[in-house]
N, C-alpha and C. Protein backbone atom coordinates (compact mmCIF):
# COMPACT_ATOMS: atom_id res chain seq x y z
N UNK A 1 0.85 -1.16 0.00
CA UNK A 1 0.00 0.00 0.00
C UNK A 1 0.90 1.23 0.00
N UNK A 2 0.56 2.45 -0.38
CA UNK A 2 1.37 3.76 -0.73
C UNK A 2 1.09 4.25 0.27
N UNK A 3 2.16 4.74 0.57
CA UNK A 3 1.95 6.23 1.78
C UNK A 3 1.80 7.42 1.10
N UNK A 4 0.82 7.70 1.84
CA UNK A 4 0.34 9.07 1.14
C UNK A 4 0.93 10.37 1.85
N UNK A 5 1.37 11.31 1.21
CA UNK A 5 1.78 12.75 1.68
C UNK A 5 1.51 13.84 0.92
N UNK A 6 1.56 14.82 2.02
CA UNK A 6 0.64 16.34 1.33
C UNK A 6 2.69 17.28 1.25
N UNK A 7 2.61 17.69 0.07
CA UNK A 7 3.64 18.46 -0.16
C UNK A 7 3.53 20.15 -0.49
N UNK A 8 3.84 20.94 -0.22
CA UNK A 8 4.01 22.22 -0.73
C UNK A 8 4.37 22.68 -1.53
N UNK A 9 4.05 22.75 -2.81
CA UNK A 9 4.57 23.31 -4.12
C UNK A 9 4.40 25.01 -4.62
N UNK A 10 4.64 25.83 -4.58
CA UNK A 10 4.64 26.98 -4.64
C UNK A 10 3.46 27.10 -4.20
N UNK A 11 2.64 27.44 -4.62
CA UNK A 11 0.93 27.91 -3.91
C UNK A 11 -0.13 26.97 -3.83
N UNK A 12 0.72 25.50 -4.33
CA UNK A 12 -0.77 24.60 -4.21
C UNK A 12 0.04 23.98 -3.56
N UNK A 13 -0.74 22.80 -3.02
CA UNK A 13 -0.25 21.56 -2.07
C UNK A 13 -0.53 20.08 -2.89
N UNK A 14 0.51 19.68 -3.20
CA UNK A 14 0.17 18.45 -4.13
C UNK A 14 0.05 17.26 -3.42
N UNK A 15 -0.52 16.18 -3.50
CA UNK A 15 -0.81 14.78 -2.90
C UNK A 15 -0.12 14.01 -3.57
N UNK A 16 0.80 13.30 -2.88
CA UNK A 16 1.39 12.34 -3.32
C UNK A 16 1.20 10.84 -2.84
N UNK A 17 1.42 10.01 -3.80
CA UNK A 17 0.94 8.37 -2.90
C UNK A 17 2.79 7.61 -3.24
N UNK A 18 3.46 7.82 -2.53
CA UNK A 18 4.88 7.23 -2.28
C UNK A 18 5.67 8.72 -3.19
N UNK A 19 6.24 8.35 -4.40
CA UNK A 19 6.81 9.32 -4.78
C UNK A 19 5.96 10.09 -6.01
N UNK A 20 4.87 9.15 -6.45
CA UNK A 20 4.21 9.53 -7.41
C UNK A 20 2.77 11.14 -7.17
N UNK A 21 2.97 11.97 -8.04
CA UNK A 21 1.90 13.20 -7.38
C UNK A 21 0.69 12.42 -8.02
N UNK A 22 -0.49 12.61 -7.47
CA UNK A 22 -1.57 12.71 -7.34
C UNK A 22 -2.42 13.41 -7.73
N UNK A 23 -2.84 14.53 -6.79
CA UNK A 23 -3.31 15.73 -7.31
C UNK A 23 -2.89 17.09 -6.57
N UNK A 24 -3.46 18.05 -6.86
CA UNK A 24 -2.96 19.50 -6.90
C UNK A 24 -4.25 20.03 -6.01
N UNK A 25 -3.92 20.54 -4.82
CA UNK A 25 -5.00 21.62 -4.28
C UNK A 25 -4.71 23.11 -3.76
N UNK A 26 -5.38 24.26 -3.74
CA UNK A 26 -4.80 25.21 -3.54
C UNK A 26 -4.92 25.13 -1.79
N UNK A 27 -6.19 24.39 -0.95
CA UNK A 27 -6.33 24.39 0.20
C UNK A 27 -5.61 23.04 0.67
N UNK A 28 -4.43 23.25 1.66
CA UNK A 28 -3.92 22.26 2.09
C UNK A 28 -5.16 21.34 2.93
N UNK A 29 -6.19 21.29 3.34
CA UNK A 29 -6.91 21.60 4.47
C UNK A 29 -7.84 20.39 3.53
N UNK A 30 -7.99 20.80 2.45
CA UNK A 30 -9.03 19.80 1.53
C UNK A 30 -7.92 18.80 1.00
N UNK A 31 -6.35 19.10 0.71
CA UNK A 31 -5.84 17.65 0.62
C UNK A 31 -5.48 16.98 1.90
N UNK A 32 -5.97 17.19 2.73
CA UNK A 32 -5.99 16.84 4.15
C UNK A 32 -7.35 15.78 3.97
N UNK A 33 -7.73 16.15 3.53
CA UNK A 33 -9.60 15.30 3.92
C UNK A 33 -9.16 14.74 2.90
N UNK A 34 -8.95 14.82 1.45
CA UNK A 34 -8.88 13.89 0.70
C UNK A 34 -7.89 12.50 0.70
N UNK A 35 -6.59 12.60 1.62
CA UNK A 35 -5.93 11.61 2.12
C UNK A 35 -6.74 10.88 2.92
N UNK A 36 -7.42 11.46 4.14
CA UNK A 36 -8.31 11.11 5.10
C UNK A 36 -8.95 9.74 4.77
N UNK A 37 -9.98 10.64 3.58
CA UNK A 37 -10.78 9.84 2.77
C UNK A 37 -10.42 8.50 2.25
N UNK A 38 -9.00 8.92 1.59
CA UNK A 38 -8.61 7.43 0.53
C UNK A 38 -8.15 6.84 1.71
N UNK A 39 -7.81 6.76 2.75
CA UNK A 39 -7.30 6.11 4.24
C UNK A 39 -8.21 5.16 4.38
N UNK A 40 -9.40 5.69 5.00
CA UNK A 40 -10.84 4.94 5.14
C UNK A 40 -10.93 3.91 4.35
N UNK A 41 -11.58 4.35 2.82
CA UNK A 41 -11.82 3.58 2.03
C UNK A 41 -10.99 2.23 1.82
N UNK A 42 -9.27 2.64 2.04
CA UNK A 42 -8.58 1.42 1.67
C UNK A 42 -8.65 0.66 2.82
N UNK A 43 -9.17 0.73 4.48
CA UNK A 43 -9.02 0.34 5.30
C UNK A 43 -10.22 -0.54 5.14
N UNK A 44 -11.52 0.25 4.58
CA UNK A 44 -12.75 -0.18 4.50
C UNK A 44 -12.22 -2.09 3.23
N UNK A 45 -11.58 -1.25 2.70
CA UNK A 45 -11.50 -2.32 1.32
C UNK A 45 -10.96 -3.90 1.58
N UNK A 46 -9.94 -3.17 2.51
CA UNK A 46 -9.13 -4.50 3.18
C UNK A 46 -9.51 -5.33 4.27
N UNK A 47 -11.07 -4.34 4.93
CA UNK A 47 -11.29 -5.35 5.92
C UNK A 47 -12.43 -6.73 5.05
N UNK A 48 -13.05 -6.44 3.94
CA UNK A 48 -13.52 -7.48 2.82
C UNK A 48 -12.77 -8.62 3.07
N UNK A 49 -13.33 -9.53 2.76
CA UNK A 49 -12.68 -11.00 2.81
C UNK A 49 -12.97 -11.39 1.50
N UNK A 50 -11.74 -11.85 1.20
CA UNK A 50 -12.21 -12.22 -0.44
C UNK A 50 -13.01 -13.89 -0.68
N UNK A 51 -13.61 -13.65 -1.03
CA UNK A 51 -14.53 -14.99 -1.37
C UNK A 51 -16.26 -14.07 -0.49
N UNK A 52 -15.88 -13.13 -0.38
CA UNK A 52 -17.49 -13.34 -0.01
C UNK A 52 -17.94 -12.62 -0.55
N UNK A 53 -19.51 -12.80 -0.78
CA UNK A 53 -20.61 -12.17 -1.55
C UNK A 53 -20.91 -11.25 -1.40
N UNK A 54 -20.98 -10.40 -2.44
CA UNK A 54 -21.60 -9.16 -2.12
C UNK A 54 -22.92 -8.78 -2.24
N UNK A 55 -23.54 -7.67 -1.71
CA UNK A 55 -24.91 -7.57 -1.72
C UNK A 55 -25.60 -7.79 -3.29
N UNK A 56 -27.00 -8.88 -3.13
CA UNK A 56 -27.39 -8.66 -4.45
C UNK A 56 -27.96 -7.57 -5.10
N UNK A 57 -28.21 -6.47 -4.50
CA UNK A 57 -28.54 -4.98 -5.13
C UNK A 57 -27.00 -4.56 -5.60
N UNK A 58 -26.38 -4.86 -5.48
CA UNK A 58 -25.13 -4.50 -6.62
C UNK A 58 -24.91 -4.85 -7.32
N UNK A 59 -24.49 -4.19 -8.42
CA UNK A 59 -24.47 -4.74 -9.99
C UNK A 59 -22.84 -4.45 -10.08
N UNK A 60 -22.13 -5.62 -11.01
CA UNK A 60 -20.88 -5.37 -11.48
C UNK A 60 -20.61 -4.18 -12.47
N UNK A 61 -19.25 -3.49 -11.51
CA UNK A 61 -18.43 -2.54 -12.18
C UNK A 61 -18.25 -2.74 -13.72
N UNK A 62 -18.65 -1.70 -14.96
CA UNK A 62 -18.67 -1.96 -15.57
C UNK A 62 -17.37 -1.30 -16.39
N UNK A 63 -17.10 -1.81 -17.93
CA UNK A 63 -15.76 -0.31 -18.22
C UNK A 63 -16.59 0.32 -18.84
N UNK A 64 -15.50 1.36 -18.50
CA UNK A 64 -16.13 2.96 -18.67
C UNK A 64 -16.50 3.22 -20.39
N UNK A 65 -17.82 4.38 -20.58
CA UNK A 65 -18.01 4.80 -22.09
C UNK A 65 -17.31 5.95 -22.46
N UNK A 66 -16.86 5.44 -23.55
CA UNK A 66 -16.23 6.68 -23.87
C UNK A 66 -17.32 7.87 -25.02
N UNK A 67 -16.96 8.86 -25.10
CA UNK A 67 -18.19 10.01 -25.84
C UNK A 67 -17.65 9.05 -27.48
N UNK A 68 -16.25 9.08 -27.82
CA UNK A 68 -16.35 9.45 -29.01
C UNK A 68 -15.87 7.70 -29.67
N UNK A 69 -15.98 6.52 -28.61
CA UNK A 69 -16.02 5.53 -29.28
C UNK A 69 -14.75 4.81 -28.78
N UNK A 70 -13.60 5.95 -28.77
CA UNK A 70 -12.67 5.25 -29.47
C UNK A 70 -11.28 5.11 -27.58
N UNK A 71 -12.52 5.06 -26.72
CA UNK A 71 -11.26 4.41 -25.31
C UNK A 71 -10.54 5.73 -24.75
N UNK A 72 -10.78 7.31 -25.23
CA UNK A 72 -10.07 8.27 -24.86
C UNK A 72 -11.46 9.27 -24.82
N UNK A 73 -11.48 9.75 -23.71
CA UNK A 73 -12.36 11.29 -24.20
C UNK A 73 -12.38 12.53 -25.34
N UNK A 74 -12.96 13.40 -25.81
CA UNK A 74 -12.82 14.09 -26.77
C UNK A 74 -12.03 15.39 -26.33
């Protein structure tokens, strides 16, 4: 799993997951919650046991549409 860190780049604060950036925020404060967030979720993800069922009101992840056909946006 990546460790995530909030860096200071001239006026934005970039998110990084090990050495790779992420994304760009101007409020350190919201890439604060957004680490937060992906924390949870991967904690949430890993407590899953694999082999078990998931709810039948969920439908499988599907791949994504693209507008113009061709696997890239326009």
């Amino acid at each position: 799993m990546a460790r995530y860190s909030i860096r200071k780049l001239g006026c934005e604060y970039v998110v990084l997951a090990g050495d790779q950036s992420i994304l760009r925020f101007t409020s350190r404060r919201k890439a604060a919650k957004l680490v937060a967030d992906v924390a949870e979720l991967l904690s949430v993800q890993s407590a899953l046991q694999p082999g078990r069922e998931l709810d039948p009101d969920q439908s499988d992840v599907k791949d994504a549409k693209f507008l113009d056909g061709e696997g890239r946006f326009p």
